[in-house]
C-alpha atoms as a PDB file:
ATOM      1  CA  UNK A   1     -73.973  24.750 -17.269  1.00  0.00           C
ATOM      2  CA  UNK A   2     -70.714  24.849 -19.194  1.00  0.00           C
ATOM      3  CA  UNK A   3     -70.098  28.978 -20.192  1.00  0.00           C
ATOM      4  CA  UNK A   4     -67.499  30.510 -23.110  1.00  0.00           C
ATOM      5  CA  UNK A   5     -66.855  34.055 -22.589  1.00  0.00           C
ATOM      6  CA  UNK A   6     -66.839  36.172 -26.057  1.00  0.00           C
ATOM      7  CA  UNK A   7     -64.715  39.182 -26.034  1.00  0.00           C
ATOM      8  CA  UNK A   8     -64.447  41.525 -22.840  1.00  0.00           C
ATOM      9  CA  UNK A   9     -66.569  41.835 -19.550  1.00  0.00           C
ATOM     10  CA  UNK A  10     -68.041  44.896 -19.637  1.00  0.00           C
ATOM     11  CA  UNK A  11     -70.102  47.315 -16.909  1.00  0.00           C
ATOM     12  CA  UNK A  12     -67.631  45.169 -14.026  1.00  0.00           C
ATOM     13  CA  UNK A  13     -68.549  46.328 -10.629  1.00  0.00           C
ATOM     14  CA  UNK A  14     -67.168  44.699  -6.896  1.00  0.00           C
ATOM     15  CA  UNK A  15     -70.217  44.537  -5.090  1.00  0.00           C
ATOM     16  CA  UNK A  16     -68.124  42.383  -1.849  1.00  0.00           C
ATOM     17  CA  UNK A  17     -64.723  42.269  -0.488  1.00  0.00           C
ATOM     18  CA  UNK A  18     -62.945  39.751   1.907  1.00  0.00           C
ATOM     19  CA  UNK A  19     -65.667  38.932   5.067  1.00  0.00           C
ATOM     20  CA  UNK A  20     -68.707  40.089   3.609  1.00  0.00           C
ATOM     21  CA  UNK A  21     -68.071  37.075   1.114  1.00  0.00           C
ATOM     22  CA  UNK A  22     -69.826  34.514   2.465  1.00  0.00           C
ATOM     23  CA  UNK A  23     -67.998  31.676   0.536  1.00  0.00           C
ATOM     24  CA  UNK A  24     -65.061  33.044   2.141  1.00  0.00           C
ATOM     25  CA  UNK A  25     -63.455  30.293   3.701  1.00  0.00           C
ATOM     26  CA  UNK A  26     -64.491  27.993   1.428  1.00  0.00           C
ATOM     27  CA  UNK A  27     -62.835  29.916  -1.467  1.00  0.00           C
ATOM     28  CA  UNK A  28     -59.731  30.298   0.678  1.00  0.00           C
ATOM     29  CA  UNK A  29     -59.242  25.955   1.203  1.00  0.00           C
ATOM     30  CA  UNK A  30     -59.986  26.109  -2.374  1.00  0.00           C
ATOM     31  CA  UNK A  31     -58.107  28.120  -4.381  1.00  0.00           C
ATOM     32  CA  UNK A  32     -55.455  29.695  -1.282  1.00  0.00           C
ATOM     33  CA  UNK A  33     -55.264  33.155   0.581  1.00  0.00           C
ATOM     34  CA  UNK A  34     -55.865  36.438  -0.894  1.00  0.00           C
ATOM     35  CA  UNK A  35     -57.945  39.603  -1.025  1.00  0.00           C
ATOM     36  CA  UNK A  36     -60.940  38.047  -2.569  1.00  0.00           C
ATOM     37  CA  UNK A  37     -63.496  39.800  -3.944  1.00  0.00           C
ATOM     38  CA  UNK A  38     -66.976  38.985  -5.466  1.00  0.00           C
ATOM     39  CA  UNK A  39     -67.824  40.863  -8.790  1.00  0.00           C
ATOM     40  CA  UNK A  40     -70.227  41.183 -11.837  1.00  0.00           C
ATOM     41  CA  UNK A  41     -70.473  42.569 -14.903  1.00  0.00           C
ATOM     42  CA  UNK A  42     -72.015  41.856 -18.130  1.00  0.00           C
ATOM     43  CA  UNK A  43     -70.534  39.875 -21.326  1.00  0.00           C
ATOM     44  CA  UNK A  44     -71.136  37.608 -24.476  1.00  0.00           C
ATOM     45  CA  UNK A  45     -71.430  33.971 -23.954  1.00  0.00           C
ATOM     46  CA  UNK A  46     -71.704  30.612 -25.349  1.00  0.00           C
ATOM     47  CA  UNK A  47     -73.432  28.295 -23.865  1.00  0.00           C
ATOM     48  CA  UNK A  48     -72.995  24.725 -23.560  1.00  0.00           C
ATOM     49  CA  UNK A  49     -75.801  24.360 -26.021  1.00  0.00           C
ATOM     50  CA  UNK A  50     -74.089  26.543 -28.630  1.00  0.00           C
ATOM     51  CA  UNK A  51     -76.395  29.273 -27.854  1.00  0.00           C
ATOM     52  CA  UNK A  52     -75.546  32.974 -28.315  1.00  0.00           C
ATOM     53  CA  UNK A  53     -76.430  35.469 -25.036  1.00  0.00           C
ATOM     54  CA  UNK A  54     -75.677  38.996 -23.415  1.00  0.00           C
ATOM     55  CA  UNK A  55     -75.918  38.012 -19.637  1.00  0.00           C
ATOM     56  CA  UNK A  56     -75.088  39.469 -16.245  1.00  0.00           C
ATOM     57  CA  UNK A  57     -72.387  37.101 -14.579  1.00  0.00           C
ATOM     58  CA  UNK A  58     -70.691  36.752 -11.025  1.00  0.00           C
ATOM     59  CA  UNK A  59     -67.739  35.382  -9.938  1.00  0.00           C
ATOM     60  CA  UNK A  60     -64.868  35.519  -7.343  1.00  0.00           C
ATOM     61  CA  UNK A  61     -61.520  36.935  -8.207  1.00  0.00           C
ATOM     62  CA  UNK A  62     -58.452  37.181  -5.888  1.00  0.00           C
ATOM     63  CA  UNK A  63     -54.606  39.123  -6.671  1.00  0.00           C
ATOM     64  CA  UNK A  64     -52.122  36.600  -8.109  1.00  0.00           C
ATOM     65  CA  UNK A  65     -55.288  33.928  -8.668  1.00  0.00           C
ATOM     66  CA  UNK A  66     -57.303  35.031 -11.144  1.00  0.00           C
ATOM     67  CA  UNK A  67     -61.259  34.922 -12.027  1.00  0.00           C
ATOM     68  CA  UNK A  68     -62.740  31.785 -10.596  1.00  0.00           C
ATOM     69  CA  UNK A  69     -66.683  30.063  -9.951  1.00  0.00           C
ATOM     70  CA  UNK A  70     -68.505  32.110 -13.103  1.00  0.00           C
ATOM     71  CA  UNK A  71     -71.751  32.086 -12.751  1.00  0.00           C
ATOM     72  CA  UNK A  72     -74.952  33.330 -14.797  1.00  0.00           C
ATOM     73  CA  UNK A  73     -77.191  35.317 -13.302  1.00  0.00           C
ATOM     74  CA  UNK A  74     -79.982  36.788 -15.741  1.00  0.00           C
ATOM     75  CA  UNK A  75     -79.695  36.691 -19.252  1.00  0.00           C
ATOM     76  CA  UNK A  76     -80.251  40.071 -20.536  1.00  0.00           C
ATOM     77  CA  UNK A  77     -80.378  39.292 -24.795  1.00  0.00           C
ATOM     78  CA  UNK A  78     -80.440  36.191 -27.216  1.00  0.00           C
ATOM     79  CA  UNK A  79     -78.499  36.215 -30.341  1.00  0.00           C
END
């Protein structure tokens, strides 16, 4: 499902760091080496749909690479 972020991500938290990723070598033939890290955190989105939500996302984020693979997790409000 396509996702538009609206605004900041807020309440972020790293919850793994390099081998206790388990996408780890995946995300390193990917996207290259760095000191990946798997975080969430909560923010506004727009769905493919058009529709409004407050969810709890995840995604990977490396130095020098950036924020990549969002993914929803639980939607916490509708708009």
């Amino acid at each position: 499902m396509y996702l538009d972020i609206i605004g900041e991500i807020e309440q972020i938290e790293t919850f793994a760091v390099g081998s206790a990723i388990r996408e780890l070598e995946r995300l390193r033939k990917v996207y290259g080496k760095g000191r990946w890290r798997k975080r969430k955190g909560v923010a506004k989105l727009r769905l493919s749909n058009g529709t409004l939500v407050e969810a709890e996302i995840h995604w990977y984020e490396a130095t020098g690479l950036g924020r990549k693979e969002f993914k929803i997790k639980r939607i916490l409000k509708e708009y």
